[in-house]
PDB file of N, CA and C in Angstrom:
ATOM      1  N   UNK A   1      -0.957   4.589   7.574  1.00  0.00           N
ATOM      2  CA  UNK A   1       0.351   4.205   7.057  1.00  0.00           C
ATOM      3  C   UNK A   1       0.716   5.041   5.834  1.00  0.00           C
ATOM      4  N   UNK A   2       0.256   5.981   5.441  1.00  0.00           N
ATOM      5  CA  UNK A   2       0.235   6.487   4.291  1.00  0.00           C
ATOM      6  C   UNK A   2       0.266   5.863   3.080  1.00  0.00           C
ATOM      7  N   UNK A   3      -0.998   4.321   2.764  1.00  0.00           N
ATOM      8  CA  UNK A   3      -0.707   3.706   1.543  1.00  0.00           C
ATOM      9  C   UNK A   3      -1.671   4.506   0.505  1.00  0.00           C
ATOM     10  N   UNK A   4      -1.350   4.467  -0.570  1.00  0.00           N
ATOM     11  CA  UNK A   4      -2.824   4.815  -1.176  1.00  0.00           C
ATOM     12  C   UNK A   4      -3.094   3.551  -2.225  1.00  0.00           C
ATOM     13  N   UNK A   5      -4.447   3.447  -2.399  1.00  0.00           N
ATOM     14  CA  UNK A   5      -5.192   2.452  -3.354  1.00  0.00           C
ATOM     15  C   UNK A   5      -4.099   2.880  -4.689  1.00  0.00           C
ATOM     16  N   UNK A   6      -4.141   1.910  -5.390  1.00  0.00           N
ATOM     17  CA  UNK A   6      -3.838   1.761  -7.387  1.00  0.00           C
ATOM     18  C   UNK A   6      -2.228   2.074  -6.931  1.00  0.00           C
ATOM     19  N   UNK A   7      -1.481   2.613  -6.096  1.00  0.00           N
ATOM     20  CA  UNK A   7      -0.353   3.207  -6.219  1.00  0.00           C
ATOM     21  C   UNK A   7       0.611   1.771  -5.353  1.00  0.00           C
ATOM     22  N   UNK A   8      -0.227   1.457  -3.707  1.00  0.00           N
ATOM     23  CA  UNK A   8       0.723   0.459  -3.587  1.00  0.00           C
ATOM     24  C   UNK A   8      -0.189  -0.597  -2.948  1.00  0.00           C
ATOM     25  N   UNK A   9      -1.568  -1.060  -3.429  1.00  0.00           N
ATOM     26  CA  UNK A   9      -1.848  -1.503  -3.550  1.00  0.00           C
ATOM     27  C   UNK A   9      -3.231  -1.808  -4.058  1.00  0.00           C
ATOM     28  N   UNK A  10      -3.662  -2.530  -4.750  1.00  0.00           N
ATOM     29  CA  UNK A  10      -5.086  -2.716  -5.557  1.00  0.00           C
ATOM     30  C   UNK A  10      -5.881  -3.341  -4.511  1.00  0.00           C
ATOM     31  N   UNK A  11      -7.357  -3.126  -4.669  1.00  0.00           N
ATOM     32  CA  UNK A  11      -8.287  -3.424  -4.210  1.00  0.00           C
ATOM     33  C   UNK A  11      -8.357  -5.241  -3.726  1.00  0.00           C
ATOM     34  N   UNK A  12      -7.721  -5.692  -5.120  1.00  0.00           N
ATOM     35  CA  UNK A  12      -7.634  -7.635  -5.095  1.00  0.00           C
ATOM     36  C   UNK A  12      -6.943  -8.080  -4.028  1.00  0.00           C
ATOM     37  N   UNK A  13      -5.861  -7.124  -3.705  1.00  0.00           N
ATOM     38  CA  UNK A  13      -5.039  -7.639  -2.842  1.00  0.00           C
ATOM     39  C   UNK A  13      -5.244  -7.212  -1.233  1.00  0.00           C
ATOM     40  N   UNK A  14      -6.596  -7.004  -0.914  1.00  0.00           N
ATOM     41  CA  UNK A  14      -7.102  -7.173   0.332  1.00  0.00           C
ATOM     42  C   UNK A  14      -8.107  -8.120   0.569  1.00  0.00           C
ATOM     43  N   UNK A  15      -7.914  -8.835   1.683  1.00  0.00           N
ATOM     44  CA  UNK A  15      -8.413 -10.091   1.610  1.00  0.00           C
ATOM     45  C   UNK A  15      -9.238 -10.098   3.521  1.00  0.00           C
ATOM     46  N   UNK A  16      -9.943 -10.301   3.324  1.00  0.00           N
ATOM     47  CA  UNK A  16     -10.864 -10.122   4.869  1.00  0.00           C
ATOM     48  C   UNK A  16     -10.904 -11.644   5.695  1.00  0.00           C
ATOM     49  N   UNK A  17     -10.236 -11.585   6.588  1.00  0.00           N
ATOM     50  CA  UNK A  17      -9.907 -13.077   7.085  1.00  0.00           C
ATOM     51  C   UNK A  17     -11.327 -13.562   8.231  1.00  0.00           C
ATOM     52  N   UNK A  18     -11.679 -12.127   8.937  1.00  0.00           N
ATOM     53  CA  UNK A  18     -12.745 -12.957  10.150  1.00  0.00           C
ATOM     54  C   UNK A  18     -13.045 -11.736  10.474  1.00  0.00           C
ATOM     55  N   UNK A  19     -14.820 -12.400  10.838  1.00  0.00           N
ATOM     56  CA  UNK A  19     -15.357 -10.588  11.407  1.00  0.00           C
ATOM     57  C   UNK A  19     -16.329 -11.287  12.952  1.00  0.00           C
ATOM     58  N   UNK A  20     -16.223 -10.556  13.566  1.00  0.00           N
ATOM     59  CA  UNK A  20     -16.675 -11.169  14.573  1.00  0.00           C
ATOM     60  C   UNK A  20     -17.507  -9.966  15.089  1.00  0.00           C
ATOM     61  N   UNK A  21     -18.518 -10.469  16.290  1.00  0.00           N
ATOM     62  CA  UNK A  21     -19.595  -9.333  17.169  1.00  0.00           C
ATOM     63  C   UNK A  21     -19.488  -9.874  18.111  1.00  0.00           C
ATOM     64  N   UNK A  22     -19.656  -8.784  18.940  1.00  0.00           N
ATOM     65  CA  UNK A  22     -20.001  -8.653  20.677  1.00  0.00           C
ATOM     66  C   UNK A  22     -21.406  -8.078  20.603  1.00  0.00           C
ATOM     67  N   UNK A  23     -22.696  -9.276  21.228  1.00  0.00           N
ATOM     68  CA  UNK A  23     -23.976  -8.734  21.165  1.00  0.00           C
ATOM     69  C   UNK A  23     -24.012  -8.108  22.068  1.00  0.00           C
ATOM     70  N   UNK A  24     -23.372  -7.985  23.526  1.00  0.00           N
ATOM     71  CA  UNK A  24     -23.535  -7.258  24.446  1.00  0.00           C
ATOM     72  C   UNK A  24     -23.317  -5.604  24.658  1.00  0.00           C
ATOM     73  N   UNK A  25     -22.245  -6.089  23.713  1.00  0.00           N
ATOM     74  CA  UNK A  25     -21.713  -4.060  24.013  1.00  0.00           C
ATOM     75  C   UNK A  25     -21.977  -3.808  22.639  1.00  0.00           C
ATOM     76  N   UNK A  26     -22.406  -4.735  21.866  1.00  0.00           N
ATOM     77  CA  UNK A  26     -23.185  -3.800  20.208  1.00  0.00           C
ATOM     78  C   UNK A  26     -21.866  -3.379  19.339  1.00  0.00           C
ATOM     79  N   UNK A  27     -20.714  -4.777  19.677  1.00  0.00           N
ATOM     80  CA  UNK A  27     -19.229  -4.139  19.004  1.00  0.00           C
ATOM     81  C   UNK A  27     -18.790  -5.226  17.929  1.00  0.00           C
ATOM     82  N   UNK A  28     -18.045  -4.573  16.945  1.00  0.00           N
ATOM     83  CA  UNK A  28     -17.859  -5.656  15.851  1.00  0.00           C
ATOM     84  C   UNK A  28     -16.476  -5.168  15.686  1.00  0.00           C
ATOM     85  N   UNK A  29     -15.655  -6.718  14.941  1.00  0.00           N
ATOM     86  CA  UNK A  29     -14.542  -6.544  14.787  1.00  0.00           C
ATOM     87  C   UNK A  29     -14.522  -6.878  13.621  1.00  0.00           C
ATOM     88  N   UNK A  30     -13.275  -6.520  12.452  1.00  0.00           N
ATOM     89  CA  UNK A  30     -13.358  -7.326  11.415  1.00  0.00           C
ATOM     90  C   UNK A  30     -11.698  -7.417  11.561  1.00  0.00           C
ATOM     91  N   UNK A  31     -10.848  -8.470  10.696  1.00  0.00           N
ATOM     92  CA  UNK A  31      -9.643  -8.865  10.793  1.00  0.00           C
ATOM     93  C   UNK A  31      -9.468  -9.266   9.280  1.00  0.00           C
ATOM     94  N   UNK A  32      -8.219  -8.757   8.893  1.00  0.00           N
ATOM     95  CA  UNK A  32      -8.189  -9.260   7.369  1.00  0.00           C
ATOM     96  C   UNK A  32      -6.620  -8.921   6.795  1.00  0.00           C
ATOM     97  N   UNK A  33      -6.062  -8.808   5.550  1.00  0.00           N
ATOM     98  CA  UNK A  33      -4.704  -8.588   5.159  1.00  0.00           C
ATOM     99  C   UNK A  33      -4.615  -7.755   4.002  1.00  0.00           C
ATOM    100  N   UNK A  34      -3.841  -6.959   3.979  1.00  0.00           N
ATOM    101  CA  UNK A  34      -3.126  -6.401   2.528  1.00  0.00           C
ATOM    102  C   UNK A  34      -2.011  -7.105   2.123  1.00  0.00           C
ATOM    103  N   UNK A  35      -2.013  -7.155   0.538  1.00  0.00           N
ATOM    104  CA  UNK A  35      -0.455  -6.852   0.081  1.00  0.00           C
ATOM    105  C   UNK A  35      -0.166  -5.754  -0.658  1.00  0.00           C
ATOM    106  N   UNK A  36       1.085  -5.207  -0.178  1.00  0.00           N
ATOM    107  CA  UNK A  36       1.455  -4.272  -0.613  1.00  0.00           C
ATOM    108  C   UNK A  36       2.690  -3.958  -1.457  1.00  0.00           C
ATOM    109  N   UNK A  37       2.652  -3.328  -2.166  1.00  0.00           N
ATOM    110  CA  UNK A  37       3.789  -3.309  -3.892  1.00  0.00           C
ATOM    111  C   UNK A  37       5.053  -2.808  -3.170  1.00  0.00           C
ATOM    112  N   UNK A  38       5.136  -1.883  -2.045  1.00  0.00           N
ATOM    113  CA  UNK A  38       6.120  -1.166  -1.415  1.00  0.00           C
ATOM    114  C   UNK A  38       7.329  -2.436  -0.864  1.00  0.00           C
ATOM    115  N   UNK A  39       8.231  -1.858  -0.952  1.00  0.00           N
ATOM    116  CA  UNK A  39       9.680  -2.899  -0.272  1.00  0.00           C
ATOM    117  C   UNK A  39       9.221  -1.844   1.414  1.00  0.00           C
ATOM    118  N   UNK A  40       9.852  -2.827   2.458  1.00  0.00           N
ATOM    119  CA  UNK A  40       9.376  -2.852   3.894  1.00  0.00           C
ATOM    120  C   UNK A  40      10.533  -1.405   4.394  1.00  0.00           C
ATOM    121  N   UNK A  41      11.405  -0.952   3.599  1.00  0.00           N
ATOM    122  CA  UNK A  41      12.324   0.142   3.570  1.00  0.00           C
ATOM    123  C   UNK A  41      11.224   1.156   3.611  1.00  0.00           C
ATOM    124  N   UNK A  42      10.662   1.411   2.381  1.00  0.00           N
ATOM    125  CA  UNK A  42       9.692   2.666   2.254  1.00  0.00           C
ATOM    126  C   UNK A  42       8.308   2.564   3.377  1.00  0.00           C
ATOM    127  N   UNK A  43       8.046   1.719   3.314  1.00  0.00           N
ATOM    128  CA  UNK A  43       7.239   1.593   4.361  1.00  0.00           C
ATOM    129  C   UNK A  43       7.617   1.781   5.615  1.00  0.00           C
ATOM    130  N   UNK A  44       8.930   1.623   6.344  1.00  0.00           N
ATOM    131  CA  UNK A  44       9.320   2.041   7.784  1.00  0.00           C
ATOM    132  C   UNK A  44       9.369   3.620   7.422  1.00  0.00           C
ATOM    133  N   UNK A  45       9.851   4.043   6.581  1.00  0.00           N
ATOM    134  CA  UNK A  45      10.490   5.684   6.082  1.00  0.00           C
ATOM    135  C   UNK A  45       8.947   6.737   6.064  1.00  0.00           C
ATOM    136  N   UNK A  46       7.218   5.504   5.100  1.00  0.00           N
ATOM    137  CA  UNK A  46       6.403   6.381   5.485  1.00  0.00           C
ATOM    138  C   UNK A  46       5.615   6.227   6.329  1.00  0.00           C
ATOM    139  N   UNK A  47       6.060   5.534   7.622  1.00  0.00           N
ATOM    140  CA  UNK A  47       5.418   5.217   8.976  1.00  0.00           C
ATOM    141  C   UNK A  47       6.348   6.280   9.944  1.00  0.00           C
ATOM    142  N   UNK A  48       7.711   6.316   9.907  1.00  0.00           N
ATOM    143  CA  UNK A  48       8.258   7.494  10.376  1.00  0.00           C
ATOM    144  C   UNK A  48       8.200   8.855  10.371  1.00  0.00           C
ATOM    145  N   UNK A  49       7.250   9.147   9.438  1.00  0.00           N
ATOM    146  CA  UNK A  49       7.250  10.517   9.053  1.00  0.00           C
ATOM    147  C   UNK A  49       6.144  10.740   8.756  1.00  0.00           C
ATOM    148  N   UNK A  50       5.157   9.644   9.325  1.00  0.00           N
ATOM    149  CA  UNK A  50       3.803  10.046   9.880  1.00  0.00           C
ATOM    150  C   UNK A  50       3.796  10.979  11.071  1.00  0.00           C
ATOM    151  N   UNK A  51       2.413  11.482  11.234  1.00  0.00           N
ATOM    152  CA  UNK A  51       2.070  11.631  12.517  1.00  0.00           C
ATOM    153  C   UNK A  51       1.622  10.638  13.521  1.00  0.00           C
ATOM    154  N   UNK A  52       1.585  10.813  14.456  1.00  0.00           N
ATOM    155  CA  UNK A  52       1.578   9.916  15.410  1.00  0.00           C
ATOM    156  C   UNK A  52       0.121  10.277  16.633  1.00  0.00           C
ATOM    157  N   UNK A  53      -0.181   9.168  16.957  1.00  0.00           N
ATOM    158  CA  UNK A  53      -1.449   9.478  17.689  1.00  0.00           C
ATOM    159  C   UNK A  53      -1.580   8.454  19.026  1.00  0.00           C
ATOM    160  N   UNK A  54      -1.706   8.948  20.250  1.00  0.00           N
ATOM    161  CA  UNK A  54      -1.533   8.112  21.249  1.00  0.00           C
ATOM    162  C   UNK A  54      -2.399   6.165  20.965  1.00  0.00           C
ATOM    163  N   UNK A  55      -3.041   6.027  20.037  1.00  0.00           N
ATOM    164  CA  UNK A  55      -3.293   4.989  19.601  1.00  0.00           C
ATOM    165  C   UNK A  55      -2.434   4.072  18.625  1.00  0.00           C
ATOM    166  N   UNK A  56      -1.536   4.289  18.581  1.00  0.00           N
ATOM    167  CA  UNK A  56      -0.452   4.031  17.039  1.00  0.00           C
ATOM    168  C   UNK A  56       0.782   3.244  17.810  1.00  0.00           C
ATOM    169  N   UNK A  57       0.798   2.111  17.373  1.00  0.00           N
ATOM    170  CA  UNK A  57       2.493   1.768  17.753  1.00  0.00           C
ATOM    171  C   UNK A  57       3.358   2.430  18.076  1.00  0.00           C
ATOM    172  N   UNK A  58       4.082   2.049  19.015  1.00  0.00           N
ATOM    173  CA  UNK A  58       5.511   2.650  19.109  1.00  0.00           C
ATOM    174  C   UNK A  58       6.687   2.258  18.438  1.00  0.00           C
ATOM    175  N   UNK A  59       6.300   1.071  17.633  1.00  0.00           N
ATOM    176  CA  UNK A  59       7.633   0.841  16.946  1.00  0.00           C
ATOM    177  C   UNK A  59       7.274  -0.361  15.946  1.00  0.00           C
ATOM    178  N   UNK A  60       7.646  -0.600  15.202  1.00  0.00           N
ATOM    179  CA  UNK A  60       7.206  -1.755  13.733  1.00  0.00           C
ATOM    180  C   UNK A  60       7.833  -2.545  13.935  1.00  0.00           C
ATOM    181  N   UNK A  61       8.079  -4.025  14.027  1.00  0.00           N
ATOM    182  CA  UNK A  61       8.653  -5.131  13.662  1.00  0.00           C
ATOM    183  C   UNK A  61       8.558  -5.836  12.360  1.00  0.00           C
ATOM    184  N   UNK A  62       9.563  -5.000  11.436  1.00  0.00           N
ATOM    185  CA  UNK A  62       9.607  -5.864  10.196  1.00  0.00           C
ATOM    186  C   UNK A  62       9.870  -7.531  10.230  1.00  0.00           C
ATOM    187  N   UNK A  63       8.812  -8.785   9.855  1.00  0.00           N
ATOM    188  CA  UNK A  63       9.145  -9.613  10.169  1.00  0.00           C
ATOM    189  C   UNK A  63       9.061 -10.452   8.579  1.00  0.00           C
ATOM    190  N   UNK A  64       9.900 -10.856   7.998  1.00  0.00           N
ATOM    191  CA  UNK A  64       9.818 -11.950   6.479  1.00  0.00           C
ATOM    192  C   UNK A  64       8.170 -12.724   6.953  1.00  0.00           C
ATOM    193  N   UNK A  65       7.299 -12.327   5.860  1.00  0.00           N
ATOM    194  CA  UNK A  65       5.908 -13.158   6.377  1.00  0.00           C
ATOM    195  C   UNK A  65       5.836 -14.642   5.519  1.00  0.00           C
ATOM    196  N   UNK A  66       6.758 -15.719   7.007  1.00  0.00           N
ATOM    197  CA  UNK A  66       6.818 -17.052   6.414  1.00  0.00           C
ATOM    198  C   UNK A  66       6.117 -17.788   7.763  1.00  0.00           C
ATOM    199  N   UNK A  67       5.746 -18.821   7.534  1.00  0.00           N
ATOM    200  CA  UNK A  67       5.462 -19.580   8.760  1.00  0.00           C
ATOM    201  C   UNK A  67       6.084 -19.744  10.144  1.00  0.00           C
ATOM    202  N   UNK A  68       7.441 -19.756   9.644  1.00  0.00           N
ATOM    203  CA  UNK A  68       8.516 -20.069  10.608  1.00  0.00           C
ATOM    204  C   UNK A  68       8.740 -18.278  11.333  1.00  0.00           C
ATOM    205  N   UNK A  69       9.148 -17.650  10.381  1.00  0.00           N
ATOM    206  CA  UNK A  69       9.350 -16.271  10.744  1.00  0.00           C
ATOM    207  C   UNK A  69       8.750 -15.559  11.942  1.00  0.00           C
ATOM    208  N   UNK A  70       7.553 -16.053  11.390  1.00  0.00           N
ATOM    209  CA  UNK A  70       6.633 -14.946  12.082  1.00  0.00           C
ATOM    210  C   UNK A  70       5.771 -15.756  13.443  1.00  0.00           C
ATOM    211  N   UNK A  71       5.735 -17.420  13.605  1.00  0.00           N
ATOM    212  CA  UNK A  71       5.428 -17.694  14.595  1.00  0.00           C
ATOM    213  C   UNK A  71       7.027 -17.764  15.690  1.00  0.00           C
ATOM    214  N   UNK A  72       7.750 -17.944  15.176  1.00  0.00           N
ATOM    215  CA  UNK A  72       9.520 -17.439  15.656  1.00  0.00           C
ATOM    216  C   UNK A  72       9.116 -16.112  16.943  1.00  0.00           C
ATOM    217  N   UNK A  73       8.486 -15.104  16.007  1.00  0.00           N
ATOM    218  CA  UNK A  73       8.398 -13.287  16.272  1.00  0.00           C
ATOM    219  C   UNK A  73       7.951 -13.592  17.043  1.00  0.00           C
ATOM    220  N   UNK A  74       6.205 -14.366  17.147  1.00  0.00           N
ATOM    221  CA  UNK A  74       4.996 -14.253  18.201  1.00  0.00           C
ATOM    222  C   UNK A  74       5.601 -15.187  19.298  1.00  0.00           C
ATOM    223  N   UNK A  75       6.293 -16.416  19.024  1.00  0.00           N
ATOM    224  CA  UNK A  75       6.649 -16.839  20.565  1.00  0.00           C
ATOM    225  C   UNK A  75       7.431 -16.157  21.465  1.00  0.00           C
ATOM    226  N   UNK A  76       8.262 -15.134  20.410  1.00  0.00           N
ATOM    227  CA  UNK A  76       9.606 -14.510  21.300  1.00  0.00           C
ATOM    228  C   UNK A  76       9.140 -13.474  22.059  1.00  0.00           C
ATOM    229  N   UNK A  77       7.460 -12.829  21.266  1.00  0.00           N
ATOM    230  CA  UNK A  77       7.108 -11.658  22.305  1.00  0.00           C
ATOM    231  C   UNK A  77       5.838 -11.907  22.549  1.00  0.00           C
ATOM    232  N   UNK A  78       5.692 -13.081  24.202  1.00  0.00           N
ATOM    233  CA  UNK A  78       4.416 -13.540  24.575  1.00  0.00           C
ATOM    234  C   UNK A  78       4.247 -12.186  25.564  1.00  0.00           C
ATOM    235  N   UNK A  79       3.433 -11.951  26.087  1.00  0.00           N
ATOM    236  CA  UNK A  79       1.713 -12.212  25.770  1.00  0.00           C
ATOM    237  C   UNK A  79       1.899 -11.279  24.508  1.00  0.00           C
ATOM    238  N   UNK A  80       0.774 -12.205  23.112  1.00  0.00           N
ATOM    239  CA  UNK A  80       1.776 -11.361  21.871  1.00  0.00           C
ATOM    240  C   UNK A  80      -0.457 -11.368  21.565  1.00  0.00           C
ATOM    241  N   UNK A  81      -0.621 -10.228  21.106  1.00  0.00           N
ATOM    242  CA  UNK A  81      -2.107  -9.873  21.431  1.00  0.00           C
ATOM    243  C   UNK A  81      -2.794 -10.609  19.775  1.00  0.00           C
ATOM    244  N   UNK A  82      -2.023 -10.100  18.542  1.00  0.00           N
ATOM    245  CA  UNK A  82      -2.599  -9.800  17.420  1.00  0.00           C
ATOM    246  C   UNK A  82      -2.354 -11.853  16.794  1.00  0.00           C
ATOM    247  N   UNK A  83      -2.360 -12.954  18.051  1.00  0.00           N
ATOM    248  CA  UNK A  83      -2.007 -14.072  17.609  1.00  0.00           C
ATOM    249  C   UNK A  83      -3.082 -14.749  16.571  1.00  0.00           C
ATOM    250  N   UNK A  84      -4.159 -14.676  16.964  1.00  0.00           N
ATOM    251  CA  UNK A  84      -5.107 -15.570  16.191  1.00  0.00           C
ATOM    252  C   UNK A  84      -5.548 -14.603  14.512  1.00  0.00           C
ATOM    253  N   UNK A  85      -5.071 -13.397  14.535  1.00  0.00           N
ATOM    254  CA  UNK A  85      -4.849 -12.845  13.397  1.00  0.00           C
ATOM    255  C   UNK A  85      -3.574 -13.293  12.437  1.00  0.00           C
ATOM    256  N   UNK A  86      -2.811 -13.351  13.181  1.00  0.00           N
ATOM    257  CA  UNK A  86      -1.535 -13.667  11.959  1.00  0.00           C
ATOM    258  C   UNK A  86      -1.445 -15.241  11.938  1.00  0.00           C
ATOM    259  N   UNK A  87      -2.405 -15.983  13.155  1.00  0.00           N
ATOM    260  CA  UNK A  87      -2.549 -17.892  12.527  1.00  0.00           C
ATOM    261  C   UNK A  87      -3.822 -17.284  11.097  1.00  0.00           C
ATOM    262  N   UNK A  88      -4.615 -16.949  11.331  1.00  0.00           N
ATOM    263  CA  UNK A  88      -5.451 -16.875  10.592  1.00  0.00           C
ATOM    264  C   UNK A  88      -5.084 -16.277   8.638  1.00  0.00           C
ATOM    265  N   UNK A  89      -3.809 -15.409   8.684  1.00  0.00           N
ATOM    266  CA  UNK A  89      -2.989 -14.923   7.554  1.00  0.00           C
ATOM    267  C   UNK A  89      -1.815 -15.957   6.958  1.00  0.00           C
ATOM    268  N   UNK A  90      -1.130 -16.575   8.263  1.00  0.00           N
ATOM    269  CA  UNK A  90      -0.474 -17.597   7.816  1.00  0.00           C
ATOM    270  C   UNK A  90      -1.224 -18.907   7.046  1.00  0.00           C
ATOM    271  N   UNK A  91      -2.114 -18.918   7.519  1.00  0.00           N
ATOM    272  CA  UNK A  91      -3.198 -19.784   7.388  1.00  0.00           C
ATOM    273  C   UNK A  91      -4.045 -19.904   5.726  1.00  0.00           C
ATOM    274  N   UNK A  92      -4.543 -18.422   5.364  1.00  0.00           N
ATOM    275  CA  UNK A  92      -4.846 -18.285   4.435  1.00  0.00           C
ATOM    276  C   UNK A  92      -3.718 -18.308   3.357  1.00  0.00           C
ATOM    277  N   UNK A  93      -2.553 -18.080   3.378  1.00  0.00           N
ATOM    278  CA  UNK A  93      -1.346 -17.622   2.333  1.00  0.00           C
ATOM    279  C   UNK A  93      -0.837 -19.379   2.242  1.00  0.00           C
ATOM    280  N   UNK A  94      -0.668 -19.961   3.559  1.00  0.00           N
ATOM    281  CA  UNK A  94       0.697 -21.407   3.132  1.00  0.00           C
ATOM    282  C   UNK A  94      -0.557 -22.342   3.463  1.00  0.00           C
ATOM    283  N   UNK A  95      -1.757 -22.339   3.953  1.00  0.00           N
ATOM    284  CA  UNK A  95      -2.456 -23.890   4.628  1.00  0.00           C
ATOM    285  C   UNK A  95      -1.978 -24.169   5.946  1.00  0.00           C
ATOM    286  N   UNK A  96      -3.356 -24.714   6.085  1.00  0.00           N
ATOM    287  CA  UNK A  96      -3.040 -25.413   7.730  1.00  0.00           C
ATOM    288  C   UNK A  96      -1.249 -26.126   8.078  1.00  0.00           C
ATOM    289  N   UNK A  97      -1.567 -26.815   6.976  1.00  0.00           N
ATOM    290  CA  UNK A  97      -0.325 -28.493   7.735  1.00  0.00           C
ATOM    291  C   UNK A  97       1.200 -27.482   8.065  1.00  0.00           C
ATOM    292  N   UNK A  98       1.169 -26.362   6.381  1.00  0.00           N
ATOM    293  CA  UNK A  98       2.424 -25.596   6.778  1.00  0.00           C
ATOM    294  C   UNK A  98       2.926 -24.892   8.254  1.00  0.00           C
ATOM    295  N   UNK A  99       1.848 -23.860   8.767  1.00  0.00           N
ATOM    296  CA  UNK A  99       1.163 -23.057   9.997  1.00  0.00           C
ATOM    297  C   UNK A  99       1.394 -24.005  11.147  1.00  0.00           C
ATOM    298  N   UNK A 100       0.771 -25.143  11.126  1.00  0.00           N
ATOM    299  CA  UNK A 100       0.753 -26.566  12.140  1.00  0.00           C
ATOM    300  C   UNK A 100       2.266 -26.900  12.233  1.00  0.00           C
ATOM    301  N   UNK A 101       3.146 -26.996  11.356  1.00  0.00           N
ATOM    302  CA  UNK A 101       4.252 -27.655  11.492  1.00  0.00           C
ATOM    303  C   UNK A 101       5.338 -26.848  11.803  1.00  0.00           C
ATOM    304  N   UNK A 102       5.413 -25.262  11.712  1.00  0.00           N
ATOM    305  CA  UNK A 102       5.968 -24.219  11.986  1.00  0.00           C
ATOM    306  C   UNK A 102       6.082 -23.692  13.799  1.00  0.00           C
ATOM    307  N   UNK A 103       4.587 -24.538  14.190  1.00  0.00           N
ATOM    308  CA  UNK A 103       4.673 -24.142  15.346  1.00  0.00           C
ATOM    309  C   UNK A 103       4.685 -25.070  16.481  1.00  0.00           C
ATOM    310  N   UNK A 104       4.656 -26.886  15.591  1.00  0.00           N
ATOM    311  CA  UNK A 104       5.026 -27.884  16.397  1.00  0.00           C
ATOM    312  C   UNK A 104       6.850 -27.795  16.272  1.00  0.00           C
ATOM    313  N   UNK A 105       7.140 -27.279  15.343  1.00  0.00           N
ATOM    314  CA  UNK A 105       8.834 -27.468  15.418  1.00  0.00           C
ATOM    315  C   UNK A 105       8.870 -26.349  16.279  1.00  0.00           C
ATOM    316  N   UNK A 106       8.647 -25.420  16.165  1.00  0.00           N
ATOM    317  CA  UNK A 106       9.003 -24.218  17.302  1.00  0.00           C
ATOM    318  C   UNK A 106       8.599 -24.927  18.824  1.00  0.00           C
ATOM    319  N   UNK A 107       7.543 -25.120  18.951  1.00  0.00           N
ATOM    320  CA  UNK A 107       6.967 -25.842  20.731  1.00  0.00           C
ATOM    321  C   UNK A 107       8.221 -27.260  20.893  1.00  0.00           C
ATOM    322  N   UNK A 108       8.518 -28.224  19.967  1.00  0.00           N
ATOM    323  CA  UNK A 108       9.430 -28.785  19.950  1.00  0.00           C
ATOM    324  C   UNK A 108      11.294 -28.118  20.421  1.00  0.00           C
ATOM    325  N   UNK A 109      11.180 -27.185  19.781  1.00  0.00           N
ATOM    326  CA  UNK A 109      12.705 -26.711  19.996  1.00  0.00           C
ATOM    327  C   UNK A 109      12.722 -25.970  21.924  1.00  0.00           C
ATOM    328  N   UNK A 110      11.261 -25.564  22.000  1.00  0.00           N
ATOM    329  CA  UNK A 110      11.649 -25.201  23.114  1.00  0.00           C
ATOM    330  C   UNK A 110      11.174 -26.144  24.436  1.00  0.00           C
ATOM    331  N   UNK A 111      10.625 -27.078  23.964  1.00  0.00           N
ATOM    332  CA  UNK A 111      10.482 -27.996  25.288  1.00  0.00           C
ATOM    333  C   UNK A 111      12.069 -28.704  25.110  1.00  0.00           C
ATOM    334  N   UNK A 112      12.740 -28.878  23.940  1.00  0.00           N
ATOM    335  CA  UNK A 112      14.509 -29.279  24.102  1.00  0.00           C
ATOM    336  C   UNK A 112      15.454 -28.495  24.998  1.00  0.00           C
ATOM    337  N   UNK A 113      15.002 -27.015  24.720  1.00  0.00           N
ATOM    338  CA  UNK A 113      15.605 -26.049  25.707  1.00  0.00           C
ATOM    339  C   UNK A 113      15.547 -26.190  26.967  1.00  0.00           C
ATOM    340  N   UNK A 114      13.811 -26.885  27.542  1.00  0.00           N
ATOM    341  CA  UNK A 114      14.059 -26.479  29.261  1.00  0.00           C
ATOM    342  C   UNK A 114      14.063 -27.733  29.189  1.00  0.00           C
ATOM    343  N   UNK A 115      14.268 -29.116  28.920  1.00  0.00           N
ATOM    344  CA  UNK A 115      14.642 -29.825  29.247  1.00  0.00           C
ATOM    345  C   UNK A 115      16.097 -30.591  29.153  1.00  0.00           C
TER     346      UNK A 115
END
């Protein structure tokens, strides 16, 4: 993403949410968050004018990181892969009950819809 440490963001403000292993294939994952000092403007501007590598997104979804917001984002684009990472960020930033109630009003609004 082109961030660099001390400039747009400090060391404090990475936070490691879950690390997990696969004993079989000898593979580890780790999952965790930044914050970053940058407004989400400069950040689309130095993701654009990166290079690009057949592993890299095709496109960013700036989303406001609130409870509502961002489980809003993940229902609207199911099968949505990176889910138990951003419960796990929502999770750490607002608490369970907030996270819980963001996504019983969302499952609520749409069982109103098909019914």
């Amino acid at each position: 993403m082109g961030l660099y440490e001390s400039v747009d963001f400090s060391v404090a403000d990475i936070t490691f949410l879950g690390f997990g292993v696969d004993t079989r294939y000898a593979l580890r994952g780790l999952t965790g968050m930044v914050k970053i000092k940058r407004s989400i403007e400069k950040l689309l501007l130095l993701w654009d004018n990166g290079v690009r590598d057949k592993f890299e997104n095709q496109k960013l979804f700036p989303v406001p990181f609130t409870p509502k917001d961002v489980v809003s984002f993940a229902y609207a684009h199911q099968p949505f892969a990176p889910g138990p990472t951003l419960y796990h960020a929502l999770v750490h930033e607002f608490g369970r009950s907030m996270v819980e109630e963001a996504i019983d009003q969302l499952s609520l609004s749409f069982a109103d819809q098909e019914g």
